[in-house]
PDB file of N, CA and C in Angstrom:
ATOM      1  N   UNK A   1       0.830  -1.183   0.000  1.00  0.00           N
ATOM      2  CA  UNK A   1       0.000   0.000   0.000  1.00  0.00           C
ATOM      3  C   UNK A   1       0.874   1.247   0.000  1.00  0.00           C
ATOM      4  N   UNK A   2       0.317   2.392  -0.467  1.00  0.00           N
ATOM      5  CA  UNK A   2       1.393   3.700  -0.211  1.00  0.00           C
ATOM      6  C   UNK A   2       0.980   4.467   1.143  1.00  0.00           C
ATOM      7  N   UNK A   3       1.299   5.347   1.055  1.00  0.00           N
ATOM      8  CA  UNK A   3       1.279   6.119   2.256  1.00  0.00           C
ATOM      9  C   UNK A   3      -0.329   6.386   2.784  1.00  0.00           C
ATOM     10  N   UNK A   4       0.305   5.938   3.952  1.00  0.00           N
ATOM     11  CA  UNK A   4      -1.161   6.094   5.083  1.00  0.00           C
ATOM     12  C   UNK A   4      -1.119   7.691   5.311  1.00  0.00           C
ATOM     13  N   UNK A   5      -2.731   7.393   5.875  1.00  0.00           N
ATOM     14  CA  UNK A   5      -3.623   8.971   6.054  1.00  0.00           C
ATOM     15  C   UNK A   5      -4.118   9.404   4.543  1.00  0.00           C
ATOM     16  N   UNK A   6      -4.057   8.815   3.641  1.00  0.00           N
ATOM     17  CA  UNK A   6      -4.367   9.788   1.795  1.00  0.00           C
ATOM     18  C   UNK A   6      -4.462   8.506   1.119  1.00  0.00           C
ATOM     19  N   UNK A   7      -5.531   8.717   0.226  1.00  0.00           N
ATOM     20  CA  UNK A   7      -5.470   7.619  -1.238  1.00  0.00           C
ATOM     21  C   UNK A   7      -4.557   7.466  -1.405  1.00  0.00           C
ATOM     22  N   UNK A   8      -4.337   6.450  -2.276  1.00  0.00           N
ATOM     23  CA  UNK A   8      -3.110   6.038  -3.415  1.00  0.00           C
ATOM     24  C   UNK A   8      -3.449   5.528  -4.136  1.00  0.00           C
ATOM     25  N   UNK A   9      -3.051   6.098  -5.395  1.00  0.00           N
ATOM     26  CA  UNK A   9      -3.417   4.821  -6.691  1.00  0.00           C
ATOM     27  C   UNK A   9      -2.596   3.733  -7.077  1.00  0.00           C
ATOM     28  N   UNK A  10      -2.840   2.977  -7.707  1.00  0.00           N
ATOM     29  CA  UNK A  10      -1.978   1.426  -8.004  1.00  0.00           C
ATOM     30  C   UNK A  10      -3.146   1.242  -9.379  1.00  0.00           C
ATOM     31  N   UNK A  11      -2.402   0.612  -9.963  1.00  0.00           N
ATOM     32  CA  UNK A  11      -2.641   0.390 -11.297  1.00  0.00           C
ATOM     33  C   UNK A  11      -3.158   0.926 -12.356  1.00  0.00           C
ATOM     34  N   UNK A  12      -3.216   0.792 -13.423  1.00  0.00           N
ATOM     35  CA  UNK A  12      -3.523   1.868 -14.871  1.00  0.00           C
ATOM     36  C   UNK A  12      -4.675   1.411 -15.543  1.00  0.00           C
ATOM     37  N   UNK A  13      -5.468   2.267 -16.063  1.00  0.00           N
ATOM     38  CA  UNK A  13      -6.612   2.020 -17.412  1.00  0.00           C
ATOM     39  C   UNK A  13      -7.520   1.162 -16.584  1.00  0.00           C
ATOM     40  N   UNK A  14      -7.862  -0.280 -17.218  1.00  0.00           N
ATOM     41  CA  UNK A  14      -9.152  -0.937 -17.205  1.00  0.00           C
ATOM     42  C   UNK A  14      -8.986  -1.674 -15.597  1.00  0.00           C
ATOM     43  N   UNK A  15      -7.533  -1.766 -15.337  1.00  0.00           N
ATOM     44  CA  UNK A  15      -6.616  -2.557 -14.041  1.00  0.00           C
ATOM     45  C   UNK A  15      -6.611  -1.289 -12.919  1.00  0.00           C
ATOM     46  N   UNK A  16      -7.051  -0.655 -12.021  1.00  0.00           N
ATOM     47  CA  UNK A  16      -6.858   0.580 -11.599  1.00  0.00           C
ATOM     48  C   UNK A  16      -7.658   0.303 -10.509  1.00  0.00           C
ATOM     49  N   UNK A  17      -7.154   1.265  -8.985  1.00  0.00           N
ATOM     50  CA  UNK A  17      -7.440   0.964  -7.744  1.00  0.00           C
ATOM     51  C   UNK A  17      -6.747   2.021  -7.111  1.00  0.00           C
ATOM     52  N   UNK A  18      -7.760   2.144  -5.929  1.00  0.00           N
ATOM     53  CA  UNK A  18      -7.392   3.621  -5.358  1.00  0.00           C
ATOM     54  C   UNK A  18      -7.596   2.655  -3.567  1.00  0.00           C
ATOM     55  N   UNK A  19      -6.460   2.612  -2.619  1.00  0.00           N
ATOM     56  CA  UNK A  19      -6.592   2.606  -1.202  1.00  0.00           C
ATOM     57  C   UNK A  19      -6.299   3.329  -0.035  1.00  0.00           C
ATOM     58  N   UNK A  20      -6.870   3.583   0.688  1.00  0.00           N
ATOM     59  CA  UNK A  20      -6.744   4.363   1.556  1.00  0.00           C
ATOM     60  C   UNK A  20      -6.419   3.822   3.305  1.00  0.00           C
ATOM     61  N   UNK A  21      -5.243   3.840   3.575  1.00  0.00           N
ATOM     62  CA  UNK A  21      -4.826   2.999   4.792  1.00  0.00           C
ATOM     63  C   UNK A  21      -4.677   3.953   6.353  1.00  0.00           C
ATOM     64  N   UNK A  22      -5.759   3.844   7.872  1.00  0.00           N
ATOM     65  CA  UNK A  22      -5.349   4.568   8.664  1.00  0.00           C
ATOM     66  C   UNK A  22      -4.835   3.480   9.721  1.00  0.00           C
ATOM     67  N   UNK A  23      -3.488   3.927   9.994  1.00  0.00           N
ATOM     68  CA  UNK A  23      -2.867   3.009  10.659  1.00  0.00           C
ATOM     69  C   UNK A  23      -3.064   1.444  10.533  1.00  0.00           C
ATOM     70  N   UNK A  24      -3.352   0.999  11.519  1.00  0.00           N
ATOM     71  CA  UNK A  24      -3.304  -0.717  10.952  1.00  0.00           C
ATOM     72  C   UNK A  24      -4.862  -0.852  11.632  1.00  0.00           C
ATOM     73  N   UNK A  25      -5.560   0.236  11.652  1.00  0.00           N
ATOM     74  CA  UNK A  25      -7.505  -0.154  11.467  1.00  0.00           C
ATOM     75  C   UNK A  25      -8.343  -0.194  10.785  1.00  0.00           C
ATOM     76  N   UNK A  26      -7.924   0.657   9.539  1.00  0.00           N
ATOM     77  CA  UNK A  26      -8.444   0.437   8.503  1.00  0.00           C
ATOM     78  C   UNK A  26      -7.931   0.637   7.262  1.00  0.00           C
ATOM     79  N   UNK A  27      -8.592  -0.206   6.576  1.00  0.00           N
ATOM     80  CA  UNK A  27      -8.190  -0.644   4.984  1.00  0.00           C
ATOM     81  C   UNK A  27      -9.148   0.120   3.901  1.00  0.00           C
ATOM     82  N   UNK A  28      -9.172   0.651   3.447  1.00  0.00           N
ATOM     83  CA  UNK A  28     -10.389   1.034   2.311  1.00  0.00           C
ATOM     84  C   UNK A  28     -10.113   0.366   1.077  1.00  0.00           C
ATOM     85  N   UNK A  29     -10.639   0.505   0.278  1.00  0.00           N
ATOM     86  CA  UNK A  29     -10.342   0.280  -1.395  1.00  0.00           C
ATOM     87  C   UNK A  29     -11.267   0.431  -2.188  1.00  0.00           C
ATOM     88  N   UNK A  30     -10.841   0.955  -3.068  1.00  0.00           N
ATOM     89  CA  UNK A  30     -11.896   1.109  -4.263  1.00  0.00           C
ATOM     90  C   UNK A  30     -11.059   0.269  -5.636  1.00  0.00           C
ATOM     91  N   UNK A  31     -11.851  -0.107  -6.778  1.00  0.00           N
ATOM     92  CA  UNK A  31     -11.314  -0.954  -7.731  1.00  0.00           C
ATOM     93  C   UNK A  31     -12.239  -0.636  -8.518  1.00  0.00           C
ATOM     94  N   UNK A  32     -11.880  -0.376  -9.458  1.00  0.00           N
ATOM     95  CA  UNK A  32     -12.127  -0.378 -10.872  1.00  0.00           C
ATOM     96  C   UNK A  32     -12.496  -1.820 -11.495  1.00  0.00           C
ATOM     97  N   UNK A  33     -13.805  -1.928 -11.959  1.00  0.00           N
ATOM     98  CA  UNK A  33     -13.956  -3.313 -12.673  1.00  0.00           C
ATOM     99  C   UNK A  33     -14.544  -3.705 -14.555  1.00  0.00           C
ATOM    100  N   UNK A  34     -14.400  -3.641 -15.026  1.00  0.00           N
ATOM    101  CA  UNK A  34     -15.722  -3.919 -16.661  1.00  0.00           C
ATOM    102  C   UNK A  34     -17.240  -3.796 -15.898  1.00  0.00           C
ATOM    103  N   UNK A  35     -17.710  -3.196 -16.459  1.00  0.00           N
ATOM    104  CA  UNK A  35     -19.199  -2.858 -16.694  1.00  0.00           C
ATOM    105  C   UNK A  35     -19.403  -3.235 -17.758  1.00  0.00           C
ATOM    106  N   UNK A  36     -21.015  -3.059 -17.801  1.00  0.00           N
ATOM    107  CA  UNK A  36     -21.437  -3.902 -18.810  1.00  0.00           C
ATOM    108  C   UNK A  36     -21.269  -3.609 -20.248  1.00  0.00           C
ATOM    109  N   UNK A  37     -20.765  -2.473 -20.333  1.00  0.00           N
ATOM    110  CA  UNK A  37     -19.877  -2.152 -21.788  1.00  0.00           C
ATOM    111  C   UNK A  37     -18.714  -1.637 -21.132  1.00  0.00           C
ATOM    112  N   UNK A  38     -17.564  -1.410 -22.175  1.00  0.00           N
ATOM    113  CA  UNK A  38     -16.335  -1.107 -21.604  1.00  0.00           C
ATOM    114  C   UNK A  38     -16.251   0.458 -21.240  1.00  0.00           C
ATOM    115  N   UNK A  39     -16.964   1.178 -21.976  1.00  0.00           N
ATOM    116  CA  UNK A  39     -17.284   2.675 -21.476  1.00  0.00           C
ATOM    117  C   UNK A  39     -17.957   2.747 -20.208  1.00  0.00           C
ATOM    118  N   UNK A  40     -18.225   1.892 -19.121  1.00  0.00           N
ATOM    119  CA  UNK A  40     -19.388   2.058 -18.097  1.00  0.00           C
ATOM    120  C   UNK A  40     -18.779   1.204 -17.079  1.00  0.00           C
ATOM    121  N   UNK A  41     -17.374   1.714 -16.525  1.00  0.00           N
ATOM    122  CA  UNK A  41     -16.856   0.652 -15.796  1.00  0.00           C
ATOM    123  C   UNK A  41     -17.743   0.906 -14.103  1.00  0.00           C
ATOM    124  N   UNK A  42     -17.536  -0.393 -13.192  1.00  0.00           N
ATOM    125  CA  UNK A  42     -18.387  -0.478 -12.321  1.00  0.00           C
ATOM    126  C   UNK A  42     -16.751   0.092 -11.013  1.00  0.00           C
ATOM    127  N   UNK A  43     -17.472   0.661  -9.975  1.00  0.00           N
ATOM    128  CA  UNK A  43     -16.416   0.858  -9.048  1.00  0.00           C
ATOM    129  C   UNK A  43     -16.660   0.029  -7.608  1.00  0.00           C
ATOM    130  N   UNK A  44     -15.954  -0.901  -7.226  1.00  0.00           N
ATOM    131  CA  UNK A  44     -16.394  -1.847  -5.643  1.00  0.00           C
ATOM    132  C   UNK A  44     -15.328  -1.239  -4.794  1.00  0.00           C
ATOM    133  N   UNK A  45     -16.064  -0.849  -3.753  1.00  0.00           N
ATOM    134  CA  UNK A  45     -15.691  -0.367  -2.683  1.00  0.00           C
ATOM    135  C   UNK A  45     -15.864  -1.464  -1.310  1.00  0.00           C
ATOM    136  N   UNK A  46     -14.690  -1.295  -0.332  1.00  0.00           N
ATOM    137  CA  UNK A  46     -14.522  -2.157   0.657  1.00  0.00           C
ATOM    138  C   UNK A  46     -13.757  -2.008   2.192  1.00  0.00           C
ATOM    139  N   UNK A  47     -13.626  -1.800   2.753  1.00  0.00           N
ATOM    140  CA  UNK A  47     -13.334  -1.518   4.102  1.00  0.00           C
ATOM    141  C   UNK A  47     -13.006  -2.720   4.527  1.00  0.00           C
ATOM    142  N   UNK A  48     -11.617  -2.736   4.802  1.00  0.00           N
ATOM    143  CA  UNK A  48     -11.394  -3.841   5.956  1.00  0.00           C
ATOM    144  C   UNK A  48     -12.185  -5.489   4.997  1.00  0.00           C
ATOM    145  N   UNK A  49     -11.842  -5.428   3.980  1.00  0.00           N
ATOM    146  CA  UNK A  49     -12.296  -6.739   2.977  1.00  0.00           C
ATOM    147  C   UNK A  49     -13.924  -6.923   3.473  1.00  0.00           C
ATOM    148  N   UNK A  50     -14.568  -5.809   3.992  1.00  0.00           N
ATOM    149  CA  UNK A  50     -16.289  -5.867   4.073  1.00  0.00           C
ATOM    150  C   UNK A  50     -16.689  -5.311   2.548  1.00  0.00           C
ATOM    151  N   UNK A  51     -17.323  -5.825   2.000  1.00  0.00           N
ATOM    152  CA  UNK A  51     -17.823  -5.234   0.493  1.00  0.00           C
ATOM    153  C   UNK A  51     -19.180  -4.224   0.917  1.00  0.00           C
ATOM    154  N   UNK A  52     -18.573  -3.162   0.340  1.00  0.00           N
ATOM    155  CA  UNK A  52     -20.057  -2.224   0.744  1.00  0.00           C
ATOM    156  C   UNK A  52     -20.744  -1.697  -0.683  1.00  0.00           C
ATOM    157  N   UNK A  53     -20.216  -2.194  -1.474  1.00  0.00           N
ATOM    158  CA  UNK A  53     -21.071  -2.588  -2.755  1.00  0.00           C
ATOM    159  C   UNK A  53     -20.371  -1.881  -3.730  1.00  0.00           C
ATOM    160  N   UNK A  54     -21.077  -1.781  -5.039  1.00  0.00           N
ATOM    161  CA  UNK A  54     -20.523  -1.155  -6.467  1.00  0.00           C
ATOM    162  C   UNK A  54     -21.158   0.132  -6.661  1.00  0.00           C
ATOM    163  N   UNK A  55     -20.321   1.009  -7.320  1.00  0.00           N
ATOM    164  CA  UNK A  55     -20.621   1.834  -7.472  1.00  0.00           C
ATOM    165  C   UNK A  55     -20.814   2.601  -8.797  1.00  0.00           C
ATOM    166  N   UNK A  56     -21.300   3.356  -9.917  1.00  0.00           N
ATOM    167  CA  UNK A  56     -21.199   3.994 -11.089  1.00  0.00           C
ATOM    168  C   UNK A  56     -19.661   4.892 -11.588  1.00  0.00           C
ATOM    169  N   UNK A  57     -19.452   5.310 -10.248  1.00  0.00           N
ATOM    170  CA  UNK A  57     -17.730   5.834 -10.385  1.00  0.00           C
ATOM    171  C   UNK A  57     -16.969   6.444  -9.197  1.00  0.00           C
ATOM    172  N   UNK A  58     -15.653   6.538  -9.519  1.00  0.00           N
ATOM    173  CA  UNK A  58     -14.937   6.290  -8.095  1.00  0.00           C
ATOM    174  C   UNK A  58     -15.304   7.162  -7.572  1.00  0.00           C
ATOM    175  N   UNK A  59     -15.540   8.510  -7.362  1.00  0.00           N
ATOM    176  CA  UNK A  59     -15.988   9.342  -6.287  1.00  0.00           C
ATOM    177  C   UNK A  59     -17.239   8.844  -5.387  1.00  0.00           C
ATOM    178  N   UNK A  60     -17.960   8.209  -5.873  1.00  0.00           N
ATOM    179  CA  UNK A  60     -19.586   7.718  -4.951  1.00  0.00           C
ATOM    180  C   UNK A  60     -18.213   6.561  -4.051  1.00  0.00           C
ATOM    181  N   UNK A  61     -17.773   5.821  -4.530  1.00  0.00           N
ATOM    182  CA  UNK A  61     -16.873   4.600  -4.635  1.00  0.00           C
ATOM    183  C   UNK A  61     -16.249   5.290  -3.236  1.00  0.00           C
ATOM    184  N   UNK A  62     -15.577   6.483  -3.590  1.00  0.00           N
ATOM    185  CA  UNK A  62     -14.486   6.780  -2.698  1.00  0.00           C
ATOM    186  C   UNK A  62     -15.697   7.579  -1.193  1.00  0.00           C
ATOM    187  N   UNK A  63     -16.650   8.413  -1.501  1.00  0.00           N
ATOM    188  CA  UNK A  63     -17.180   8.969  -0.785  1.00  0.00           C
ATOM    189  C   UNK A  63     -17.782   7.844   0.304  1.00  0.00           C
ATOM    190  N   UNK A  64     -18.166   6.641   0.028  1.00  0.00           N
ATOM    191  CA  UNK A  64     -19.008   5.687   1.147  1.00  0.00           C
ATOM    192  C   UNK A  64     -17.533   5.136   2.353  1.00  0.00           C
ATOM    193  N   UNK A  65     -16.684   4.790   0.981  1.00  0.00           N
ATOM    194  CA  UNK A  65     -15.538   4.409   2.146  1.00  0.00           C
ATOM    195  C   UNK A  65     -15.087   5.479   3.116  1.00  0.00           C
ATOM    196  N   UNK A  66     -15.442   6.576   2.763  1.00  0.00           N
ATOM    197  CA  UNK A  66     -14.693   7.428   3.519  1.00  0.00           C
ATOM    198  C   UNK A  66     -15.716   7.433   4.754  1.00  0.00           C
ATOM    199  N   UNK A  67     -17.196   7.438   4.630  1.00  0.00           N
ATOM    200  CA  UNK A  67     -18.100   7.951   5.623  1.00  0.00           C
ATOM    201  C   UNK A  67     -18.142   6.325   6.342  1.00  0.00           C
ATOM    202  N   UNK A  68     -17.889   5.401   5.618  1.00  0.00           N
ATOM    203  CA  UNK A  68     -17.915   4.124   6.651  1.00  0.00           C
ATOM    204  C   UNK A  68     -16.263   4.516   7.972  1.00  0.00           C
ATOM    205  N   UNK A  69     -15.499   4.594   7.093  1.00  0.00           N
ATOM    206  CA  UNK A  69     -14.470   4.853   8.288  1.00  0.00           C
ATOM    207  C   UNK A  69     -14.558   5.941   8.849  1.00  0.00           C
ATOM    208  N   UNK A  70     -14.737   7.292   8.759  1.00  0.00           N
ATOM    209  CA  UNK A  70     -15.150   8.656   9.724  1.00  0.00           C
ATOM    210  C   UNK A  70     -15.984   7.846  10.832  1.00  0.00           C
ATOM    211  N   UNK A  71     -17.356   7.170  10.543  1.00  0.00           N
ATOM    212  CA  UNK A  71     -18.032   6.853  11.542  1.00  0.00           C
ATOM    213  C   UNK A  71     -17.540   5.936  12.277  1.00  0.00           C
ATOM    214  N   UNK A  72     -16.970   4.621  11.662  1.00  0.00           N
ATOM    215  CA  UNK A  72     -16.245   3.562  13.116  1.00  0.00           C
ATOM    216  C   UNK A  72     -15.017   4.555  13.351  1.00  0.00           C
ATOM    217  N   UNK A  73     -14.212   5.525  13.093  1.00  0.00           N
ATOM    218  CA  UNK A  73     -13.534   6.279  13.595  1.00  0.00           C
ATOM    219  C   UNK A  73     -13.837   7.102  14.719  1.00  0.00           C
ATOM    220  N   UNK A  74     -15.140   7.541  14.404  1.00  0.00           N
ATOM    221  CA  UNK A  74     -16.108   8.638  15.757  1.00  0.00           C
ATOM    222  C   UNK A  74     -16.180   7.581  16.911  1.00  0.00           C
ATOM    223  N   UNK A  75     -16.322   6.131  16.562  1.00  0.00           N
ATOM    224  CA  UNK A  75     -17.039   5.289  17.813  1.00  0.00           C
ATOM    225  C   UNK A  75     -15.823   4.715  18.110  1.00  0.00           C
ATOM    226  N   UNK A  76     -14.069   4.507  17.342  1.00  0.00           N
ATOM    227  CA  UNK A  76     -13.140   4.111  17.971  1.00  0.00           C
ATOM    228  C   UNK A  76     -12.577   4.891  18.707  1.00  0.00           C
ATOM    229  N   UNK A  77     -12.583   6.513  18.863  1.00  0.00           N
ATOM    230  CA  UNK A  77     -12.136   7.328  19.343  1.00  0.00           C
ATOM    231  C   UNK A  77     -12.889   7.624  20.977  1.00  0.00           C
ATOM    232  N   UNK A  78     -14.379   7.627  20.650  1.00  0.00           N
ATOM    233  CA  UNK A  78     -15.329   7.196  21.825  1.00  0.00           C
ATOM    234  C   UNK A  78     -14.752   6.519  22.445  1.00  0.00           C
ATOM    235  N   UNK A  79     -14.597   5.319  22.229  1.00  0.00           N
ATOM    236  CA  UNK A  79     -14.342   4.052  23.683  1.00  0.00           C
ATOM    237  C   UNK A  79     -13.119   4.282  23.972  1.00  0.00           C
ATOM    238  N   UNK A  80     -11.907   4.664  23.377  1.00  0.00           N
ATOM    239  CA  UNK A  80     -10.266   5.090  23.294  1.00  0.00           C
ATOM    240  C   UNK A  80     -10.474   6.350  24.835  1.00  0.00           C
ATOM    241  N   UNK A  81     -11.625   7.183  24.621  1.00  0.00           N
ATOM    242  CA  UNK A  81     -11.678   8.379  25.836  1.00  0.00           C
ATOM    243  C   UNK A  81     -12.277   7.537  27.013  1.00  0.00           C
ATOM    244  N   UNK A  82     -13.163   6.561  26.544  1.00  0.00           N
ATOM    245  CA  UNK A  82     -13.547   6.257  27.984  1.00  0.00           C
ATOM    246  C   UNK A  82     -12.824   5.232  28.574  1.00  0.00           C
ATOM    247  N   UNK A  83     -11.613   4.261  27.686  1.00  0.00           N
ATOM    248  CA  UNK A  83     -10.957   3.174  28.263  1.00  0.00           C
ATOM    249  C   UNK A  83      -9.760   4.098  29.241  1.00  0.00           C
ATOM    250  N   UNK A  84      -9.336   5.041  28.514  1.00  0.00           N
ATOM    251  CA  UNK A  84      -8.532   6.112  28.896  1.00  0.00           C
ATOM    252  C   UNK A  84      -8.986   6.379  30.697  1.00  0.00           C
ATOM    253  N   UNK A  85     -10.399   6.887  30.367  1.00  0.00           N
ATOM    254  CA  UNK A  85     -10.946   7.664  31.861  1.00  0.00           C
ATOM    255  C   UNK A  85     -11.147   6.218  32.465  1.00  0.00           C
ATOM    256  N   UNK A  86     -11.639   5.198  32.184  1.00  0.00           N
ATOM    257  CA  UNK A  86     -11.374   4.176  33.310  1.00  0.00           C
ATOM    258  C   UNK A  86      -9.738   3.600  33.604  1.00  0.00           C
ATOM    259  N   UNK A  87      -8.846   3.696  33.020  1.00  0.00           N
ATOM    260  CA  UNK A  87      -8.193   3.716  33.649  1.00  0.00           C
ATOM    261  C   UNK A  87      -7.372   4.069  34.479  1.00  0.00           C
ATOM    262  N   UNK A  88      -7.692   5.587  33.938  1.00  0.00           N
ATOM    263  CA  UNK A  88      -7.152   6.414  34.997  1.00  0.00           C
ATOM    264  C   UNK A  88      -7.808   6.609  36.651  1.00  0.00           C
ATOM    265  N   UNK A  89      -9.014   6.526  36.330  1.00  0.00           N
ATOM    266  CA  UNK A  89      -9.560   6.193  37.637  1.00  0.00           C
ATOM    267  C   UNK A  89      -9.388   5.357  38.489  1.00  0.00           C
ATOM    268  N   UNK A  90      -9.043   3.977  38.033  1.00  0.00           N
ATOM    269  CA  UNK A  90      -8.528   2.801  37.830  1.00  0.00           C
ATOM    270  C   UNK A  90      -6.872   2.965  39.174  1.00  0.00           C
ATOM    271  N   UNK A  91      -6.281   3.982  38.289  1.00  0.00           N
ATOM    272  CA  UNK A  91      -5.037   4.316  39.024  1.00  0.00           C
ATOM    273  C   UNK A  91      -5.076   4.694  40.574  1.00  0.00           C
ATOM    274  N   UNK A  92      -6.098   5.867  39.797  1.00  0.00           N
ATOM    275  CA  UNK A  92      -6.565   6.397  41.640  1.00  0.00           C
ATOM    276  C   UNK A  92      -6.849   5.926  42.695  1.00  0.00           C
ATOM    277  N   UNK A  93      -8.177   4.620  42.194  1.00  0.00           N
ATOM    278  CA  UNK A  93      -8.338   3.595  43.294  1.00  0.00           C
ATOM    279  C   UNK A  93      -7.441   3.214  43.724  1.00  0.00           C
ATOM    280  N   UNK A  94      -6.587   2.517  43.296  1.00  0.00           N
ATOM    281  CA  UNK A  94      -5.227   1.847  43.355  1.00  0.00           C
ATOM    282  C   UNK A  94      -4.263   2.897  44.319  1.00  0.00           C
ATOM    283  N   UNK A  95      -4.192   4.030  44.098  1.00  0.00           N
ATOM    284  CA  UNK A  95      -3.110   4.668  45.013  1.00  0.00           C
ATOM    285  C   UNK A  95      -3.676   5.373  45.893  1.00  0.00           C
ATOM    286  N   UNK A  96      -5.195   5.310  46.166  1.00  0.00           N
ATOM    287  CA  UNK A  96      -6.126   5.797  47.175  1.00  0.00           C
ATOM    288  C   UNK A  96      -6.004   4.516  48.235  1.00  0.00           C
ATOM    289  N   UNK A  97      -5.802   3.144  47.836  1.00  0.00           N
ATOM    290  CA  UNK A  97      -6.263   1.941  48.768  1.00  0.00           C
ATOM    291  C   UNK A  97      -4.676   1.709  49.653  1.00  0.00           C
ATOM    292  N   UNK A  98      -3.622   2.415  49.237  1.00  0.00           N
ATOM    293  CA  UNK A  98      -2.231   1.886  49.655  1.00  0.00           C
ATOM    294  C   UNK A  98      -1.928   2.645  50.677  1.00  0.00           C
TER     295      UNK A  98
END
């Protein structure tokens, strides 16, 4: 993959794919495939090898992957603040009981 945090493209013409890597949680991808004529290629989009379906062209393609990861991003960042505040509390007990 190329550089995490930003798309990257990999491959040319009818062979062509765009991924998007944040740290080691998520995977995106978009791919380029034949449609049902060669002017009308189809775009599959995927997260983490979940297929979140095909698309008419890479921007719809690129726009779902992006709003699937923003949102498990909003809810990994959530539990990240509250594992955080329990453990810090966690501490306190701990050097409150000694």
């Amino acid at each position: 993959m190329g550089k995490r945090g930003r798309w990257s493209r990999w491959g040319r013409g009818s062979c062509e794919g765009w991924s998007l890597e944040i740290g080691n949680a998520f995977r995106g991808s978009v791919v380029r495939r034949d449609g049902p004529a060669p002017d009308a290629p189809i775009w599959h989009a995927s997260v983490n090898t979940t297929t979140l379906g095909q698309y008419p062209d890479r921007e719809s393609a690129v726009q779902r992957v992006e709003e699937i990861i923003e949102y498990d991003m909003r809810l990994v960042l959530s539990d990240w603040e509250s594992y955080r505040a329990f453990k810090q509390s966690a501490k306190k007990r701990i050097a409150n009981s000694e």
